[in-house]
Protein backbone atom coordinates (compact mmCIF):
# COMPACT_ATOMS: atom_id res chain seq x y z
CA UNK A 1 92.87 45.05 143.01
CA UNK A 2 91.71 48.57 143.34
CA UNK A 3 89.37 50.19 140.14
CA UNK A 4 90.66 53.66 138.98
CA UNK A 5 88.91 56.10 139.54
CA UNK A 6 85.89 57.76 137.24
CA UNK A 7 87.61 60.98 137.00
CA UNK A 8 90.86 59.35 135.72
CA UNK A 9 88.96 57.72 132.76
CA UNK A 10 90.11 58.04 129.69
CA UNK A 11 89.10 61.37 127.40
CA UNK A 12 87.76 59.95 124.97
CA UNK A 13 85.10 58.09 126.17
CA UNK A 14 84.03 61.02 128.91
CA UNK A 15 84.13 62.93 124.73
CA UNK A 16 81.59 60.74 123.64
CA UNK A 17 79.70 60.39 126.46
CA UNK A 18 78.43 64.09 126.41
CA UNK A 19 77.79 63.75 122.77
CA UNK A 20 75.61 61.15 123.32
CA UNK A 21 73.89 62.99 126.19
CA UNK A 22 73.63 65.86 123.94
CA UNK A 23 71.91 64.34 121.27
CA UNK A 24 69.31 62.95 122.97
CA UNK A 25 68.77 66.02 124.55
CA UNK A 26 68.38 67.65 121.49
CA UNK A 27 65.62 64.73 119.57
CA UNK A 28 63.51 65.21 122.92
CA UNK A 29 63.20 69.03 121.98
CA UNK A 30 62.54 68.79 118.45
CA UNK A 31 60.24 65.95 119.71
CA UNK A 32 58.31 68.52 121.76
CA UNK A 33 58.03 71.12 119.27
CA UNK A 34 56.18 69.05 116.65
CA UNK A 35 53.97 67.72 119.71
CA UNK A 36 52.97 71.18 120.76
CA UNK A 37 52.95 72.52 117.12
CA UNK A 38 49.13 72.03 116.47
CA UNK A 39 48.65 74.49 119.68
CA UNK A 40 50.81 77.54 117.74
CA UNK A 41 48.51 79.20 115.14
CA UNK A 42 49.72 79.79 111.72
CA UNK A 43 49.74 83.28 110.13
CA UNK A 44 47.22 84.43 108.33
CA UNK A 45 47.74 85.01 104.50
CA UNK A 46 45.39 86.80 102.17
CA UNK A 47 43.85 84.44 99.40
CA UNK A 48 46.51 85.26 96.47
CA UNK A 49 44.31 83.14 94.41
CA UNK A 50 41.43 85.56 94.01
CA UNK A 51 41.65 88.47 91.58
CA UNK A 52 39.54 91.24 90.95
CA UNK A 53 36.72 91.38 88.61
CA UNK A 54 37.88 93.96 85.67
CA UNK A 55 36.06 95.71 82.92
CA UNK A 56 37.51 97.48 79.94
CA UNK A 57 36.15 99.57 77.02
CA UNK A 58 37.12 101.92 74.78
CA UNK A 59 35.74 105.53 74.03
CA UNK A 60 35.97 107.41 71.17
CA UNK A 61 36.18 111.78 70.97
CA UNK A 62 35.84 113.63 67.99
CA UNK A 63 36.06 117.14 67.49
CA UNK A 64 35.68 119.17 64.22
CA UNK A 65 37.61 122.86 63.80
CA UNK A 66 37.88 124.69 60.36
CA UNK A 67 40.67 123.77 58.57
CA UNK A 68 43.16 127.25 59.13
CA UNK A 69 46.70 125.73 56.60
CA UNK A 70 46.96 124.10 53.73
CA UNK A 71 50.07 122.28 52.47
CA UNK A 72 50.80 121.83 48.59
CA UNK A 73 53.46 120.04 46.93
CA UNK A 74 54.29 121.20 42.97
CA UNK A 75 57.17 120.03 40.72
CA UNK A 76 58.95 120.88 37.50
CA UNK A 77 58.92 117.90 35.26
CA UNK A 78 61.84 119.02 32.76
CA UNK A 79 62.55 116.42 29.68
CA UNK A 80 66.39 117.15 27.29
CA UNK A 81 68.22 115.55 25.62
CA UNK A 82 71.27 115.44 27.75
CA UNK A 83 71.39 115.47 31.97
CA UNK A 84 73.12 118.78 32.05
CA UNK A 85 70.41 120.64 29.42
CA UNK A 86 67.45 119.31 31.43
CA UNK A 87 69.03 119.93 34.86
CA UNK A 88 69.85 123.63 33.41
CA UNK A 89 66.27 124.26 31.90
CA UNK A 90 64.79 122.73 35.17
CA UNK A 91 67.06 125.02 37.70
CA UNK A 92 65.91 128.09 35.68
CA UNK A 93 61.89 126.88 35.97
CA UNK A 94 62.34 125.74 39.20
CA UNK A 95 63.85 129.34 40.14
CA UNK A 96 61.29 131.37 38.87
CA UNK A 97 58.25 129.24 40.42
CA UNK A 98 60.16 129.79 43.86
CA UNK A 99 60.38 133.89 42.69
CA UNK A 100 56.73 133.96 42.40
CA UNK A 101 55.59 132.22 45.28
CA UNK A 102 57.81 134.83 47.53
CA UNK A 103 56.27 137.98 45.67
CA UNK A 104 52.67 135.94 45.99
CA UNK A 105 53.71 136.78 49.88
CA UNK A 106 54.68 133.00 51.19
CA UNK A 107 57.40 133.44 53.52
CA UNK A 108 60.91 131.72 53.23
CA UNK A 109 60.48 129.08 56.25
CA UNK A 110 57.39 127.76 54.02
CA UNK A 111 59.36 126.93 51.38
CA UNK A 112 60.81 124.06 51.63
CA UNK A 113 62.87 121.51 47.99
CA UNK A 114 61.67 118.34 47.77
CA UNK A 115 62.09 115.37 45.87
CA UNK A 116 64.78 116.33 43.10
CA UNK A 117 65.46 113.27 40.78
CA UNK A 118 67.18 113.08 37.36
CA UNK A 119 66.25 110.13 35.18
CA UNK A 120 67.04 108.34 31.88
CA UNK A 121 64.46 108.61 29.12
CA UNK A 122 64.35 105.21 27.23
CA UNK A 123 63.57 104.55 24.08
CA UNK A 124 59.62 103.08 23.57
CA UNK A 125 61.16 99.70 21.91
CA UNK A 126 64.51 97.89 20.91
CA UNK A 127 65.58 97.88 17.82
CA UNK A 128 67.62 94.38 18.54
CA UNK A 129 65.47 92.46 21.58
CA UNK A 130 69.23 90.66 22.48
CA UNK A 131 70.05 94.56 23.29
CA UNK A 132 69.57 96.69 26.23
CA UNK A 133 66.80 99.59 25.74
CA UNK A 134 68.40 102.53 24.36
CA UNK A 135 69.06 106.30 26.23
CA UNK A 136 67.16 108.86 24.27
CA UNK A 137 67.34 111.41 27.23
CA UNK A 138 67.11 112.71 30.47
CA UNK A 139 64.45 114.44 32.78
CA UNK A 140 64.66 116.14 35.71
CA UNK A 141 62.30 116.87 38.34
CA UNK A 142 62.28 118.88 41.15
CA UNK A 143 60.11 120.15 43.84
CA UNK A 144 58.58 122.50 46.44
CA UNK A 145 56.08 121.78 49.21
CA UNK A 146 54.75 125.31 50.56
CA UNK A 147 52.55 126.06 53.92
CA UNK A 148 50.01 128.34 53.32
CA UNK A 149 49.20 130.20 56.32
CA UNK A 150 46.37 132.10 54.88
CA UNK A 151 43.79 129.85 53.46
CA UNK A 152 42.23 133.13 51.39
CA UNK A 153 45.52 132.98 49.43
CA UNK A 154 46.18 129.52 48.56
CA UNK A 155 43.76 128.87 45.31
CA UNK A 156 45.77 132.03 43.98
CA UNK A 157 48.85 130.37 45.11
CA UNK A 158 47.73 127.39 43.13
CA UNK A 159 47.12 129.47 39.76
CA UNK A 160 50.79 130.83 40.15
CA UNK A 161 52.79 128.03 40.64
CA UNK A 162 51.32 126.49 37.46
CA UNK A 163 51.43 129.43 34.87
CA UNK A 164 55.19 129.86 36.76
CA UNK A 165 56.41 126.82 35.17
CA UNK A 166 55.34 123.59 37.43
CA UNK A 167 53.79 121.13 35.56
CA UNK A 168 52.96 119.12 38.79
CA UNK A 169 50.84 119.48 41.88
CA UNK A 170 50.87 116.25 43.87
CA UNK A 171 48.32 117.08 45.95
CA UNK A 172 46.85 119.83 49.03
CA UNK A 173 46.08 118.65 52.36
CA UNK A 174 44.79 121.02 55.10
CA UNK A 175 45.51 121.08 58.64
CA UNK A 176 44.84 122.37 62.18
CA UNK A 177 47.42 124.80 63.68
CA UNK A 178 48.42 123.34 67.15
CA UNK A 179 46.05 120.08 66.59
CA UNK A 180 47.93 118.53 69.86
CA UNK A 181 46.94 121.42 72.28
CA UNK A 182 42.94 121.44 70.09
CA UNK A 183 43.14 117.83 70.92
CA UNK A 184 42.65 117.28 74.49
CA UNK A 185 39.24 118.11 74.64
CA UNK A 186 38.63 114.91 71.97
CA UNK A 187 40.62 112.87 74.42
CA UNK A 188 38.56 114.41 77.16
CA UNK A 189 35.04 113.79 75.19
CA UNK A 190 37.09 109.99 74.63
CA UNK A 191 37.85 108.89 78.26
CA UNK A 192 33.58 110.12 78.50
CA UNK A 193 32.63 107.88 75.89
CA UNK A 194 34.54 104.82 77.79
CA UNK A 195 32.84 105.88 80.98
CA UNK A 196 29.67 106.46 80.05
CA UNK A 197 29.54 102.74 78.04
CA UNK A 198 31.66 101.01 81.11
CA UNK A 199 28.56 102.46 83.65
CA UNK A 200 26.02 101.09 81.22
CA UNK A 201 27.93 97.69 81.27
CA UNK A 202 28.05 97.57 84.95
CA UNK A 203 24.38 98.58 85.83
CA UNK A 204 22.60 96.17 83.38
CA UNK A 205 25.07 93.34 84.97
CA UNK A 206 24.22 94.80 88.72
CA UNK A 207 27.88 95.51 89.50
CA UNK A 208 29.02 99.38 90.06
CA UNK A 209 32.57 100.61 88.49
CA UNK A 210 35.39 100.63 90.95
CA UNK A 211 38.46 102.43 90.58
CA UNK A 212 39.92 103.08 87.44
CA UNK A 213 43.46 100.08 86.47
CA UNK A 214 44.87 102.01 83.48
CA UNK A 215 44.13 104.26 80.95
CA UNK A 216 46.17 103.89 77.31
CA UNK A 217 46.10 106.01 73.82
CA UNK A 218 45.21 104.31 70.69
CA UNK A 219 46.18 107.10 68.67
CA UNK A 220 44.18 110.01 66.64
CA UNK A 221 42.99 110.15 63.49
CA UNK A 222 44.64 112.57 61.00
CA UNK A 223 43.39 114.41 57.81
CA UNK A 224 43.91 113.10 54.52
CA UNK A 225 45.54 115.26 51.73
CA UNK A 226 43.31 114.61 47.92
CA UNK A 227 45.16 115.03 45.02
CA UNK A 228 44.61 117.88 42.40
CA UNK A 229 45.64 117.42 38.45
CA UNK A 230 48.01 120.59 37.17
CA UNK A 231 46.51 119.83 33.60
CA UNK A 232 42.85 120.94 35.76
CA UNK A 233 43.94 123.75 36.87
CA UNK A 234 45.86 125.23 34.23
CA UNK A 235 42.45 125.69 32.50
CA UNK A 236 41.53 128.39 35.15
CA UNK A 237 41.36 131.96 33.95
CA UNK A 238 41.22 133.28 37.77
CA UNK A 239 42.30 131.46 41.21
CA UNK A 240 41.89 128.42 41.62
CA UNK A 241 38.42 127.65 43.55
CA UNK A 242 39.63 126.25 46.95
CA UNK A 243 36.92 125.07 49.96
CA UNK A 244 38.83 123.86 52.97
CA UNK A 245 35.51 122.44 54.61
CA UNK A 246 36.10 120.74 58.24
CA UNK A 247 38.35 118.58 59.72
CA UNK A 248 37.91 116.03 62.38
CA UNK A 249 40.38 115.68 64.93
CA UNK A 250 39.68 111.94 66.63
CA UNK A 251 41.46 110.68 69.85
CA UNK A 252 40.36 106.36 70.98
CA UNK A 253 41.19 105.71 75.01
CA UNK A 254 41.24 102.06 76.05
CA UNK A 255 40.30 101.96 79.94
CA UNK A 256 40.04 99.20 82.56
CA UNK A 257 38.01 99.79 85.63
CA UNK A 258 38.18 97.13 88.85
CA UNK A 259 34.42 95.95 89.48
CA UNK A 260 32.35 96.43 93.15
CA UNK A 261 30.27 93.95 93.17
């Protein structure tokens, strides 16, 4: 009997045959990488781990300017007996305290209505307590709040809205024309203070400031209006004494420095 030949075998097994050749071929190279991967060196990566030594402070600038504004806020207080008497003897106070502010030489920008309210008026007690409080009237009240550009004018600007007809100042603050621009040198003498503090810091800990992480704004510090009483200053037989005084304009910085040490 004669063999067939090697060439006429069958396809399938010559298939398989390869594949098995092939695999093994393949597990010897993966075999030789991990043998000769000790030999390759690994990349070099920066220790993520370790973070800068940090420092942060905050300053504090102040600056203080004369006062060169004042605002005031004055009302009409108008009690009746009905809504539409009070609102019509309130409108006609109301009107000439707005007259005499103009001929006192405030401009019309610098007037400005605020807080106009009509109210109830109850009576003190109940003559049944199982009923509600009883309507005896109405009041109306209504408003101004001026700018006074020219602090010389505003204690006589005072004594006329009163003997006018208001029967209400809530109260005067004064204030800084253009405080933002007048306060960058506060948050210059600020971001100083921080510094000069942070550099103290540093040296008595034998470290020297690096360069600077962030800088934030912690806000300023605004004037405060006072209050004065109309009753007061109705007593006056000339203007009203006014003395503006100083105001402070303060900015706070927080700053973090990075550390040499």
């Amino acid at each position: 009997m004669f063999s067939k030949p090697l060439s006429r075998l069958p396809q399938t097994r010559r298939h398989e045959g390869e594949t098995s050749a092939r695999k093994a071929a393949g597990t010897f190279l993966i075999a030789a990488l991990f043998a000769l991967s000790p030999l390759v060196p690994a990349p070099a990566h920066a220790d993520e781990s370790k973070t800068p030594a940090t420092i942060t402070i905050s300053g504090q600038g102040k600056i203080s300017l004369a006062p060169d504004m004042g605002v005031v806020t004055t009302r009409v207080v108008t009690p009746a007996k009905s809504a539409p008497e009070a609102l019509s003897s309130n409108t006609q106070a109301m009107n000439e305290v707005i007259s005499k502010i103009k001929e006192a030489g405030i401009a019309a920008k610098d007037i400005q209505t605020s807080g106009f309210s009509i109210h109830p008026r109850y009576a003190d007690r109940r003559d049944d307590p199982n009923q509600p409080l009883k309507i005896v009237g109405y009041e109306v009240s209504n408003g101004v709040t001026i700018q006074v550009r020219d602090l010389d004018k505003l204690g006589a600007i005072l004594d006329t809205v009163v003997r006018s007809g208001a029967n209400e100042v809530g109260g005067i603050s004064f204030q800084v024309s253009d405080a933002d621009k007048k306060m960058d040198a506060a948050r210059k003498a600020a971001v100083e203070n921080a510094r000069t503090k942070a550099a103290l810091y540093a040296e008595a800990a034998g470290v020297s400031l690096g360069r600077v992480l962030s800088i934030s704004e912690s806000g300023a510090i605004a004037p405060r209006p006072y209050a004065m009483r109309a009753d007061k200053m109705m007593m006056a037989e000339a203007a009203v004494p006014i003395e503006a005084g100083q105001e402070t304009l303060s900015a706070n910085v927080t700053i973090v420095w990075e550390l040499d040490q």
